[in-house]
C-alpha atoms as a PDB file:
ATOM      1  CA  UNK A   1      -9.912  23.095   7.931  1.00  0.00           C
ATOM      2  CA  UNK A   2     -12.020  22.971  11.265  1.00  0.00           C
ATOM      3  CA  UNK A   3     -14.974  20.427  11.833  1.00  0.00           C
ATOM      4  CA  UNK A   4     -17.946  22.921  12.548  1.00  0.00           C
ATOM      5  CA  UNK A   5     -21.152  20.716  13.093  1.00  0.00           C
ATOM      6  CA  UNK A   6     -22.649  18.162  14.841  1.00  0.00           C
ATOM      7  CA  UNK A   7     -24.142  16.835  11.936  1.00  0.00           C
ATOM      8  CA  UNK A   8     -22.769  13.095  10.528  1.00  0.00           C
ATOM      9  CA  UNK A   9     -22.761  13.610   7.437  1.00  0.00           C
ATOM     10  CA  UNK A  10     -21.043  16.884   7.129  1.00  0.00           C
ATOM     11  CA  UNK A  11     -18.818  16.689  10.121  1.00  0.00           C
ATOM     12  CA  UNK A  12     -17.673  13.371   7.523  1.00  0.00           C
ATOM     13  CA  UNK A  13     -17.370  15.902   4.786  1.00  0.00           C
ATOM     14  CA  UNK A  14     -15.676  18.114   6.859  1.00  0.00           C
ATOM     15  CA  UNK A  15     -13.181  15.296   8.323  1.00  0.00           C
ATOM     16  CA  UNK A  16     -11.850  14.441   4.853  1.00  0.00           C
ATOM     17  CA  UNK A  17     -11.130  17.745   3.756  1.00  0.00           C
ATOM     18  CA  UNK A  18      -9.299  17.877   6.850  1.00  0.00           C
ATOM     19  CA  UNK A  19      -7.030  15.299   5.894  1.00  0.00           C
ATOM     20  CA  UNK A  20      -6.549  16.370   2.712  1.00  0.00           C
ATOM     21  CA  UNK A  21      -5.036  19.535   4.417  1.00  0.00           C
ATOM     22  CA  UNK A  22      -2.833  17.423   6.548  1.00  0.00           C
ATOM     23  CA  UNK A  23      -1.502  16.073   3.026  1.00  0.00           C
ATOM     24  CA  UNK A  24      -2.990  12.272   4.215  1.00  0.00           C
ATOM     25  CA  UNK A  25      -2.494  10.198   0.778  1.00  0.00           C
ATOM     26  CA  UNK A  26      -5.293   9.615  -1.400  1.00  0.00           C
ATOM     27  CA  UNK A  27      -5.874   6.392  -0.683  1.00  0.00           C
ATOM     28  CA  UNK A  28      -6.062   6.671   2.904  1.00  0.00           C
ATOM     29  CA  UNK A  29      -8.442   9.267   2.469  1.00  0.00           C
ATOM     30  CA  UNK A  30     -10.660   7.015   0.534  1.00  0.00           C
ATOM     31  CA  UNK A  31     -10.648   4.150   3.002  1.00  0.00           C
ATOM     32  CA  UNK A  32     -11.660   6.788   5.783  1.00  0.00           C
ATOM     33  CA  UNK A  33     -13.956   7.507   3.788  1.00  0.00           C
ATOM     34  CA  UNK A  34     -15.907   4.704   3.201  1.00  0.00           C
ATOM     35  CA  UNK A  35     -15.553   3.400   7.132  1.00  0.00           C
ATOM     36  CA  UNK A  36     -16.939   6.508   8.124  1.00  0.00           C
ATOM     37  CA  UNK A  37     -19.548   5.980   5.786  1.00  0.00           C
ATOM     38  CA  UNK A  38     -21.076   2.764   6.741  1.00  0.00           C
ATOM     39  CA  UNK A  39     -20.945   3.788  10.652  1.00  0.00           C
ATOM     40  CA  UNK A  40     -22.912   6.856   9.360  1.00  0.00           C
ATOM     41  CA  UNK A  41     -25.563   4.878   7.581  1.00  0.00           C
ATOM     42  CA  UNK A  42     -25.413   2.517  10.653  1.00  0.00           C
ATOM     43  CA  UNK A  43     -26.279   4.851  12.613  1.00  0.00           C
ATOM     44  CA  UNK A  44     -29.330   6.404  10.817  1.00  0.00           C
ATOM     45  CA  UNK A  45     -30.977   2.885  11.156  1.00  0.00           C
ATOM     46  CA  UNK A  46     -31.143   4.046  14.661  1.00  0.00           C
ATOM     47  CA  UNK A  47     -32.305   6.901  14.099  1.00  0.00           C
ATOM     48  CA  UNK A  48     -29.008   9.291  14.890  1.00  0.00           C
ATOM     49  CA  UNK A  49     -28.303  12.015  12.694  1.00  0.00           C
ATOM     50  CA  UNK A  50     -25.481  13.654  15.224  1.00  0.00           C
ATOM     51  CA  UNK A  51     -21.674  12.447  16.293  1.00  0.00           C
ATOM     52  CA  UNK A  52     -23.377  13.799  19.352  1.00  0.00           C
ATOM     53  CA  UNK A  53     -26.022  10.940  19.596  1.00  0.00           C
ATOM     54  CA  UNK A  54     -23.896   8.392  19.319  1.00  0.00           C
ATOM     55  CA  UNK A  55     -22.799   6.359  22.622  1.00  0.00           C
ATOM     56  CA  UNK A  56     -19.992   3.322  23.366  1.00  0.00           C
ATOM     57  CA  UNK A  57     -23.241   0.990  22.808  1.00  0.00           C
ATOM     58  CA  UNK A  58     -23.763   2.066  19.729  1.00  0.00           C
ATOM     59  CA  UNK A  59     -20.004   1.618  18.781  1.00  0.00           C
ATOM     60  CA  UNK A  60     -19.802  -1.623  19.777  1.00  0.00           C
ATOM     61  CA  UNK A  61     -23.625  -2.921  17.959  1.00  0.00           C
ATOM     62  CA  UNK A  62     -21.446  -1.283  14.879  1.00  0.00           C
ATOM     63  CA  UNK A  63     -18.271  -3.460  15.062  1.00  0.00           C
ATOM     64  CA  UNK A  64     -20.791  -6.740  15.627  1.00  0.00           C
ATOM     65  CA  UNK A  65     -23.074  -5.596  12.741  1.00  0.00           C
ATOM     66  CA  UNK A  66     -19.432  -5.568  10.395  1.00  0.00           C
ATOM     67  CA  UNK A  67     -19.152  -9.327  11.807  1.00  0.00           C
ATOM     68  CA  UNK A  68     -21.925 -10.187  11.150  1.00  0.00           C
ATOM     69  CA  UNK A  69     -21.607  -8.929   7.576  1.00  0.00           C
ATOM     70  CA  UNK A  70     -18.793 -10.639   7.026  1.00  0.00           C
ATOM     71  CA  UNK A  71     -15.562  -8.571   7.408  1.00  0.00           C
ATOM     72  CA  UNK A  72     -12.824  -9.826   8.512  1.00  0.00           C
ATOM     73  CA  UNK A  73     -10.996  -9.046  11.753  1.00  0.00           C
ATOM     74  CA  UNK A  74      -8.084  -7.826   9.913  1.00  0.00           C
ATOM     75  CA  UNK A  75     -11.031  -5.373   7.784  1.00  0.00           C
ATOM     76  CA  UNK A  76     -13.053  -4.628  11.213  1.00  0.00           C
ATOM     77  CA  UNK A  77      -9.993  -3.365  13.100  1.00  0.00           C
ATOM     78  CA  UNK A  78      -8.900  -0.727  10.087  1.00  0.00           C
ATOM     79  CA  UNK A  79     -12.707   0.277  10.409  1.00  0.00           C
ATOM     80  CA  UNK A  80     -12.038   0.527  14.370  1.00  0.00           C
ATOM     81  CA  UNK A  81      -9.285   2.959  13.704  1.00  0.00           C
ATOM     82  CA  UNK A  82     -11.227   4.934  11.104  1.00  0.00           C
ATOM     83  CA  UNK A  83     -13.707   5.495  13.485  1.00  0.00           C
ATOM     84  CA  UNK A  84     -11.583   6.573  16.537  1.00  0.00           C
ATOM     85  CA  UNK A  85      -9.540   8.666  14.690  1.00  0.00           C
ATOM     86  CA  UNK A  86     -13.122  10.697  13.138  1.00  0.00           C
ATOM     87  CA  UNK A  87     -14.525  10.898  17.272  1.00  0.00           C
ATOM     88  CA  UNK A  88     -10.655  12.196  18.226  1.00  0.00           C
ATOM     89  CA  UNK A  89     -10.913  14.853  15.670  1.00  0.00           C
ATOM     90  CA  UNK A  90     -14.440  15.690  16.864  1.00  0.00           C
ATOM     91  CA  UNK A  91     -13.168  16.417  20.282  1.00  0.00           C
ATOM     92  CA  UNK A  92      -9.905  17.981  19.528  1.00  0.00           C
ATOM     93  CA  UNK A  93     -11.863  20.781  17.315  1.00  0.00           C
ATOM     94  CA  UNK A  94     -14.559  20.679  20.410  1.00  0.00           C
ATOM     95  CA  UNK A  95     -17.794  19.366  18.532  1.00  0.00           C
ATOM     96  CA  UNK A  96     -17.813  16.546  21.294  1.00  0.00           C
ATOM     97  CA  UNK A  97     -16.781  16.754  25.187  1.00  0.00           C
ATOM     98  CA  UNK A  98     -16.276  13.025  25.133  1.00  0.00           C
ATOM     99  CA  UNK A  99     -15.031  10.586  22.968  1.00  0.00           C
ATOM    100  CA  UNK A 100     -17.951   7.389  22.718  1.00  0.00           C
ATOM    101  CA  UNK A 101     -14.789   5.441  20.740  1.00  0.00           C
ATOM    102  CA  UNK A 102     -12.297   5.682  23.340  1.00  0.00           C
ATOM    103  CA  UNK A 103     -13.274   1.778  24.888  1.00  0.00           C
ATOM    104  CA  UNK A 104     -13.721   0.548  21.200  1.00  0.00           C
ATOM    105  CA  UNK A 105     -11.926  -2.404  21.598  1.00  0.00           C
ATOM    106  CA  UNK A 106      -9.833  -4.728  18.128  1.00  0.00           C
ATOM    107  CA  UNK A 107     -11.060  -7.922  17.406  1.00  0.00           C
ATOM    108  CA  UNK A 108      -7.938 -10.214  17.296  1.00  0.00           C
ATOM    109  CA  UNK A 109      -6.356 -11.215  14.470  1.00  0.00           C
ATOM    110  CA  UNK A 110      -2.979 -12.885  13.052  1.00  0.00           C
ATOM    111  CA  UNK A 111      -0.455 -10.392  11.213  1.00  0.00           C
ATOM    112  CA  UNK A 112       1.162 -12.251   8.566  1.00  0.00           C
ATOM    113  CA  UNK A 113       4.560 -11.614   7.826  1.00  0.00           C
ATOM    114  CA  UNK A 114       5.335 -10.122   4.267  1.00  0.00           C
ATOM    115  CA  UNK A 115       5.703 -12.681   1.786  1.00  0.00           C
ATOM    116  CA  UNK A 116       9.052 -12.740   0.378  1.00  0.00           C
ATOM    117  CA  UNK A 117       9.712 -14.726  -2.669  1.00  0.00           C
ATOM    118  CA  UNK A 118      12.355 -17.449  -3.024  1.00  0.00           C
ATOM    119  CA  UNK A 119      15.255 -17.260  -5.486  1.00  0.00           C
ATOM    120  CA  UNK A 120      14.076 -20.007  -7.594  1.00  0.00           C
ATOM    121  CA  UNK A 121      10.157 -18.261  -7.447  1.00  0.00           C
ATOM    122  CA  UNK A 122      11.656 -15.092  -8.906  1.00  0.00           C
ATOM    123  CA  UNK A 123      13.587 -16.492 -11.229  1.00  0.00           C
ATOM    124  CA  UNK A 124      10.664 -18.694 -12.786  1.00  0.00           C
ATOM    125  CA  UNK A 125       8.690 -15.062 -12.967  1.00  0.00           C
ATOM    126  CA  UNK A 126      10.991 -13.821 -15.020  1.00  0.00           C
ATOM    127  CA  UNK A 127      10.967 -16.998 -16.937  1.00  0.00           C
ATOM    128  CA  UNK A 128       7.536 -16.748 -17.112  1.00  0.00           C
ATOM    129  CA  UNK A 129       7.513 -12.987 -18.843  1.00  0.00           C
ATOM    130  CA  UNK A 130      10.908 -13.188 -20.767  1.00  0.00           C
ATOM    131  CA  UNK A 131       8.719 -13.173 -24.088  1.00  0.00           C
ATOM    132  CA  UNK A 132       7.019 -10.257 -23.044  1.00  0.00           C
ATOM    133  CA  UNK A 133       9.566  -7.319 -23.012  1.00  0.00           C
ATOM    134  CA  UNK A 134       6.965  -4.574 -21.380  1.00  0.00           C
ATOM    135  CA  UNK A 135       6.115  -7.162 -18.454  1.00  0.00           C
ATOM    136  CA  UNK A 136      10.092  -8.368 -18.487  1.00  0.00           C
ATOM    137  CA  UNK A 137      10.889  -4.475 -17.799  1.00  0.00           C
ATOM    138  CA  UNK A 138       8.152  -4.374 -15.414  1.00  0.00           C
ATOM    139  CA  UNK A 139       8.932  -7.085 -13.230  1.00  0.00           C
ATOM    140  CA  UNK A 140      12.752  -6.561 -13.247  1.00  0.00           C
ATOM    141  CA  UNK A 141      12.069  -2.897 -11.904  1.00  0.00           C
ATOM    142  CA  UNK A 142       9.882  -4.074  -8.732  1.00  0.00           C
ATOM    143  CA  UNK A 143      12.785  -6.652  -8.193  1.00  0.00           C
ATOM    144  CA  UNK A 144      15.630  -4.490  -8.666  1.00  0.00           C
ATOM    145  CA  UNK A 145      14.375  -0.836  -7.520  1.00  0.00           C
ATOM    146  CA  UNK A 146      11.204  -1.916  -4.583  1.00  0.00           C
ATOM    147  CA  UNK A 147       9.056   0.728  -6.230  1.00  0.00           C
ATOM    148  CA  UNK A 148       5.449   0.832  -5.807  1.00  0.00           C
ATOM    149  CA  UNK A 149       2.976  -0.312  -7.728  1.00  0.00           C
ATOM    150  CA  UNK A 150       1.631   3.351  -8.324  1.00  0.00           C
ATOM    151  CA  UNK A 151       4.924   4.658  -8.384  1.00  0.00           C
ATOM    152  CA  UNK A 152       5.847   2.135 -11.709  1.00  0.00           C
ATOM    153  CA  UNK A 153       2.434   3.470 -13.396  1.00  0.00           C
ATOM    154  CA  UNK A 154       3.338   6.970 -12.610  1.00  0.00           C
ATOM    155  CA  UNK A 155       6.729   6.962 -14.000  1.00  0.00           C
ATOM    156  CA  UNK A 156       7.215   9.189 -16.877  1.00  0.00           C
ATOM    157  CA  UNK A 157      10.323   8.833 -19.927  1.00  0.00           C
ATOM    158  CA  UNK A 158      12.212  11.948 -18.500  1.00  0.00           C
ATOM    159  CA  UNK A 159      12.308  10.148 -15.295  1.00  0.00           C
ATOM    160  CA  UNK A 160      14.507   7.343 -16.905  1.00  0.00           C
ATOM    161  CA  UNK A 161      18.123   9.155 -16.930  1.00  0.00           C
ATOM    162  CA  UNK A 162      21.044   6.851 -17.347  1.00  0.00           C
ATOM    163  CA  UNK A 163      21.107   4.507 -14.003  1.00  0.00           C
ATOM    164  CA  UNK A 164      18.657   6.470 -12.329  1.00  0.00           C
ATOM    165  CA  UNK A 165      15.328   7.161 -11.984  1.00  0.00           C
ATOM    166  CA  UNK A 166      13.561  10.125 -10.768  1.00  0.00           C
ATOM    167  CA  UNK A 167      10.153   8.975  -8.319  1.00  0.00           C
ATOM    168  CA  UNK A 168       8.407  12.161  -8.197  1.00  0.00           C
ATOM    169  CA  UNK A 169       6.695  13.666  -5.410  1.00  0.00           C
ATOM    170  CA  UNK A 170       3.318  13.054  -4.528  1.00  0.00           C
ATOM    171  CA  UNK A 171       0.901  13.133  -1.750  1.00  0.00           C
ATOM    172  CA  UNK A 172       2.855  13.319   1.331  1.00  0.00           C
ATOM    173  CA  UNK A 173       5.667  11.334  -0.867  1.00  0.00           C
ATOM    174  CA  UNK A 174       8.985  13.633  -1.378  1.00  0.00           C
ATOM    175  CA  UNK A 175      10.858  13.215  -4.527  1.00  0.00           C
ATOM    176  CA  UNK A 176      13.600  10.564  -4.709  1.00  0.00           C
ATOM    177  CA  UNK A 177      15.713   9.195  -6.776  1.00  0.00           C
ATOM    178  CA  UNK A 178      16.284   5.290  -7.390  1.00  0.00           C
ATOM    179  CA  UNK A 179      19.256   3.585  -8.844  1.00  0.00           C
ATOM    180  CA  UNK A 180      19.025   1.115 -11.867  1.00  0.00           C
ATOM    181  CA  UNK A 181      21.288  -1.755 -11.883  1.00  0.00           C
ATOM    182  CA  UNK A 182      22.551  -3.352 -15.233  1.00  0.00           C
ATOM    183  CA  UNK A 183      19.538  -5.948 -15.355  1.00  0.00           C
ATOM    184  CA  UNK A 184      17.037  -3.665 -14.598  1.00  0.00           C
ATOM    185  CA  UNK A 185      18.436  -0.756 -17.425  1.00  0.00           C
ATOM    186  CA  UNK A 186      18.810  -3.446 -20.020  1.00  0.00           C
ATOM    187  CA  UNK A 187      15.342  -4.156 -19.686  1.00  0.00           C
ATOM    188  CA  UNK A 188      14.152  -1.222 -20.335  1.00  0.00           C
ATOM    189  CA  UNK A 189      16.140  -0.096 -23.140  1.00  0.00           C
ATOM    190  CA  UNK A 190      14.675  -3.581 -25.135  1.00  0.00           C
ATOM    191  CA  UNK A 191      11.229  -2.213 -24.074  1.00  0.00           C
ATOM    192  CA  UNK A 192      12.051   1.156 -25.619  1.00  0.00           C
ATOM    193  CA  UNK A 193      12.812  -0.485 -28.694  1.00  0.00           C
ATOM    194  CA  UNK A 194       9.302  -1.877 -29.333  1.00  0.00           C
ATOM    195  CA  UNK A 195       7.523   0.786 -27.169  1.00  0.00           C
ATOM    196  CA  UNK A 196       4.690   1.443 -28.866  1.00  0.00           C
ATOM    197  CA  UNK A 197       4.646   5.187 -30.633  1.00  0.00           C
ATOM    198  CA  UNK A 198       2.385   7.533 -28.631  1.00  0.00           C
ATOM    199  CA  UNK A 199       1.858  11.501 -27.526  1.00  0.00           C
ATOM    200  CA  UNK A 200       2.062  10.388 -24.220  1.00  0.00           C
ATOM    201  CA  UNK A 201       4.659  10.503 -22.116  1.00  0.00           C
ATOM    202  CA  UNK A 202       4.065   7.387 -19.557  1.00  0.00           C
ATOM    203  CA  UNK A 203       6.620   4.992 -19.468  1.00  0.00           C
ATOM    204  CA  UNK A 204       4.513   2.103 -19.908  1.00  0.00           C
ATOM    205  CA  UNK A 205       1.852   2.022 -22.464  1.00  0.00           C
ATOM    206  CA  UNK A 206      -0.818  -0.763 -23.490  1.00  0.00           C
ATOM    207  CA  UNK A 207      -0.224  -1.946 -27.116  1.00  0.00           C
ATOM    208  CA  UNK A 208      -2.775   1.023 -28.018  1.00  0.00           C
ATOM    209  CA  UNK A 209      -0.642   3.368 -27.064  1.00  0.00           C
ATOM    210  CA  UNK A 210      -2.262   4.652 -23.607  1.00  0.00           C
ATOM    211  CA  UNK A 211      -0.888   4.697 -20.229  1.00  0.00           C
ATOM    212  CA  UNK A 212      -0.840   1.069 -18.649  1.00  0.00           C
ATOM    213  CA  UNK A 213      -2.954   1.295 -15.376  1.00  0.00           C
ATOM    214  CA  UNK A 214      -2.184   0.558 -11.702  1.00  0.00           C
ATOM    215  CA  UNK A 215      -5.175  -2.440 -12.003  1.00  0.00           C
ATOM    216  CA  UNK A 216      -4.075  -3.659 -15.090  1.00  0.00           C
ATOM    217  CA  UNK A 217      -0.757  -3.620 -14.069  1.00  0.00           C
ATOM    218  CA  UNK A 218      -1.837  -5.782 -11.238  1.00  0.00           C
ATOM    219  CA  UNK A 219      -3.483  -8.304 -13.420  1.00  0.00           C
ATOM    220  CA  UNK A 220      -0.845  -8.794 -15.644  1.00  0.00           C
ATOM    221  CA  UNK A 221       1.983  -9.604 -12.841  1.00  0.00           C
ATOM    222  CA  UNK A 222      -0.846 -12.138 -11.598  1.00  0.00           C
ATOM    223  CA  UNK A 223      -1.173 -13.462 -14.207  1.00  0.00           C
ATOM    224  CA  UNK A 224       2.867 -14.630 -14.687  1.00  0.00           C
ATOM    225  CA  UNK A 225       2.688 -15.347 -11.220  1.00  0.00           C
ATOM    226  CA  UNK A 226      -0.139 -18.188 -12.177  1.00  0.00           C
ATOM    227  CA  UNK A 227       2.079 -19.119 -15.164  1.00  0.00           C
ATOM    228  CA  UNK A 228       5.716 -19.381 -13.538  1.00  0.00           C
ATOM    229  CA  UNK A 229       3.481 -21.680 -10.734  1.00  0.00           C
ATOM    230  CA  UNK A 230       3.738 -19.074  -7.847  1.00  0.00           C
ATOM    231  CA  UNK A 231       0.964 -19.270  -5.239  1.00  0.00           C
ATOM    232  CA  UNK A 232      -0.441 -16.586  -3.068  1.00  0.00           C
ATOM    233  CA  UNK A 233       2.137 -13.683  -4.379  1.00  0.00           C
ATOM    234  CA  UNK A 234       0.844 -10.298  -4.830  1.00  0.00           C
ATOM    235  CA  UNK A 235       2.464  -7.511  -6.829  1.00  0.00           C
ATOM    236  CA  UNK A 236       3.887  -5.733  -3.156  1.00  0.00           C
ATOM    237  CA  UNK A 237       5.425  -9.110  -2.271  1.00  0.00           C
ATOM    238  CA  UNK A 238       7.716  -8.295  -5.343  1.00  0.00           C
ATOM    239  CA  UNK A 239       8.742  -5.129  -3.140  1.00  0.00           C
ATOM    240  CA  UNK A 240       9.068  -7.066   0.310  1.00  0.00           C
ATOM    241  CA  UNK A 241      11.881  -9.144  -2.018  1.00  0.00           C
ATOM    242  CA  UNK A 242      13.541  -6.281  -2.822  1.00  0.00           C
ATOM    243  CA  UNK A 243      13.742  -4.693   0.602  1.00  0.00           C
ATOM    244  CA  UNK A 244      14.744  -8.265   2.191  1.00  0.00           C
ATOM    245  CA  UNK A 245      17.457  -9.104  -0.133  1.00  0.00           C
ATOM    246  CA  UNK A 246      19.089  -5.588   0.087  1.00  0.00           C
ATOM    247  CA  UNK A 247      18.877  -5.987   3.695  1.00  0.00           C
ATOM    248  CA  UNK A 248      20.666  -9.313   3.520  1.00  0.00           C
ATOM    249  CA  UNK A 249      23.438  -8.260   1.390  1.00  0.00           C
ATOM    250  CA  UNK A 250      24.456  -5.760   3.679  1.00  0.00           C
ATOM    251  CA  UNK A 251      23.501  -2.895   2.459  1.00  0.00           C
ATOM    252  CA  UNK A 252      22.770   0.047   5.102  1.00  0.00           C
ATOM    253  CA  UNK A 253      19.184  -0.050   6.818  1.00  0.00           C
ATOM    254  CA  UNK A 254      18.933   3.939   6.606  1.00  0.00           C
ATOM    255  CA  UNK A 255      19.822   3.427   2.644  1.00  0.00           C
ATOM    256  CA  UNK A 256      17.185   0.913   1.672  1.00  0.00           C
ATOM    257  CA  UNK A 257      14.601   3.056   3.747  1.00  0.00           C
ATOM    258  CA  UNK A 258      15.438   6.252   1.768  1.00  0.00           C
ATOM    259  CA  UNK A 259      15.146   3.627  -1.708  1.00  0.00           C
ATOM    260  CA  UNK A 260      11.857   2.407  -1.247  1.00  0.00           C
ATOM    261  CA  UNK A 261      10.388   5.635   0.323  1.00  0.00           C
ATOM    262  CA  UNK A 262       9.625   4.453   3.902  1.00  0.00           C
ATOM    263  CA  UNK A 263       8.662   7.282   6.080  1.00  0.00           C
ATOM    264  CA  UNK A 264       9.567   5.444   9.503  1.00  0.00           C
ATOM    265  CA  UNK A 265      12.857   3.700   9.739  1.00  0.00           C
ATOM    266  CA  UNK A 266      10.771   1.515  11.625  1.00  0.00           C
ATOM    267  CA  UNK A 267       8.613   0.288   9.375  1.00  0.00           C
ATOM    268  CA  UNK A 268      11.948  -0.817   7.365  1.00  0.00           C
ATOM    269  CA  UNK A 269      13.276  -2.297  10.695  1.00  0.00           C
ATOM    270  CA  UNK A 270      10.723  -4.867  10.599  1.00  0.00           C
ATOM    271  CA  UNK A 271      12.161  -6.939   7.855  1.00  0.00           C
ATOM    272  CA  UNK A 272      15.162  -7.205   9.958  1.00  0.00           C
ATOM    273  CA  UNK A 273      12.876  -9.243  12.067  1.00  0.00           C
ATOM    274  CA  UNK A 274      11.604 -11.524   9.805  1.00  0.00           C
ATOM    275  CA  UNK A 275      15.740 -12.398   8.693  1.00  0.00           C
ATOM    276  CA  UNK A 276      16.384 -13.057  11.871  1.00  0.00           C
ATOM    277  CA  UNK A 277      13.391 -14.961  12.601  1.00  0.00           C
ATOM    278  CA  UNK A 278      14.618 -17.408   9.158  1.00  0.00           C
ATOM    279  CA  UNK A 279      17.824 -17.565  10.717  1.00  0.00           C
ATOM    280  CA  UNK A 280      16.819 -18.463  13.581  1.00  0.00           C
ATOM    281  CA  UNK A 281      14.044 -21.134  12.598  1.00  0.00           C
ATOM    282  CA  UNK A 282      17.051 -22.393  10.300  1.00  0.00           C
ATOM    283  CA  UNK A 283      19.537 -22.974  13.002  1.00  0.00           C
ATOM    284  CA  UNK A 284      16.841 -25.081  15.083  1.00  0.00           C
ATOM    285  CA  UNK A 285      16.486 -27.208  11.818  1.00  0.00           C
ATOM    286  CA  UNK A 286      20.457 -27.743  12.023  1.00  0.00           C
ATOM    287  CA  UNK A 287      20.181 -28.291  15.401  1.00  0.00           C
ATOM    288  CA  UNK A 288      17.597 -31.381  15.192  1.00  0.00           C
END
């Protein structure tokens, strides 16, 4: 798909059907989306209409406008990228001789390390839930498998085969396949037992029988986060506990990149940093 006009708000059309093509995932797509869109209706309060109107000035009233409004630093810079990335594409398929975003500078901002929950902060989850045998299942899979939150609400009953399970491909996501341990098989054979009966063939199901949703999946797990007394967890940090504590048993960095679906080795590499940054900030506490 080529970018053919000048004009914003087609030449944004245009863009995202472009990265559909290049198989960006869905969610990406979306956020590109709506950056694109608010520089777009930026710009019309100036009057431009055309990528082609729009100069480094104009770029950099944007990113103080989003300040202004409120964003974070953290929420400008994605918009930053959004925005370079639509002028690069502009120029690449020759709509523009110059990119206006190439000075576009980041505001600063602190990248938190992923939050990684303690032994005894896991184990009072599952505390929390061990009355509940859908959210039992649920939670034991992110702690024992690193899935994603997506991935969980996607899985189907024929992707549950002995101690394995099947993560289908999607988006630019290739199939894989997952092992279960004991804890995390056990759990879901009790929630088979009292699965509620339904046509459909989702894994998890609400108690009316319909597919149990990516949102309301979130709400529940923050919910037994509130009751086992765990503060600022999210439902990925479940993940980053996975990834860490298969990392610090020993097991292969290649390996528990190909488990959780990481695309980059690198981006698995990372949480090799953070260990050895605890290790490190441990052995200064033995040390005083």
């Amino acid at each position: 798909m080529a970018i053919t006009t000048d004009n914003l708000t087609q030449a944004h059309k245009e863009f995202l059907q472009f990265l559909e093509e290049k198989g960006r995932a869905s969610a990406t797509i979306l956020a590109y989306g709506s950056d694109l869109q608010q520089l777009i209706d930026f710009a019309k309060t100036k009057g431009k209409n055309k990528a082609s109107d729009i100069n480094p000035q104009d770029l950099k009233e944007f990113k103080k406008h989003l300040s202004q409004e409120g964003y974070t630093p953290k929420s400008i810079s994605r918009k930053i990228n959004s925005t370079r990335t639509f002028f690069k594409i502009l120029v690449k398929h020759k709509i523009l001789a110059t990119n206006p975003a190439t000075n576009l500078t980041h505001p600063k901002y602190e990248v938190k390390p992923p939050r990684v929950l303690s032994k005894m902060e896991y184990m009072a989850l599952r505390d929390a839930a061990r009355h509940d045998v859908r959210m039992s299942a649920i939670i034991e899979l992110f702690l024992q498998t690193g899935i994603r939150i997506g991935e969980l609400a996607g899985l189907k009953l024929e992707d549950i085969k002995d101690e394995v399970i099947t993560i289908k491909a999607y988006e630019s996501q290739p199939e894989r396949e997952v092992p279960l341990n004991k804890a995390a098989k056990q759990a879901i054979d009790d929630y088979l037992k009292q699965r509620p009966k339904s046509k459909s063939d989702v894994l998890f199901l609400t108690k009316s029988g319909r597919p149990f949703l990516i949102r309301n999946i979130r709400s529940a797990v923050n919910r037994f986060f509130k009751l086992a007394g765990i503060k600022d967890a999210t439902v990925n940090d479940l993940r980053h506990t996975f990834i860490v504590q298969q990392l610090k048993a020993g097991v292969p960095l290649v390996l528990v990149s190909q488990l959780v679906g990481h695309k980059r080795l690198s981006t698995t590499e990372k949480y090799l940093k953070l260990i050895r940054q605890k290790s490190a900030d441990k052995m200064k506490i033995k040390e005083l």
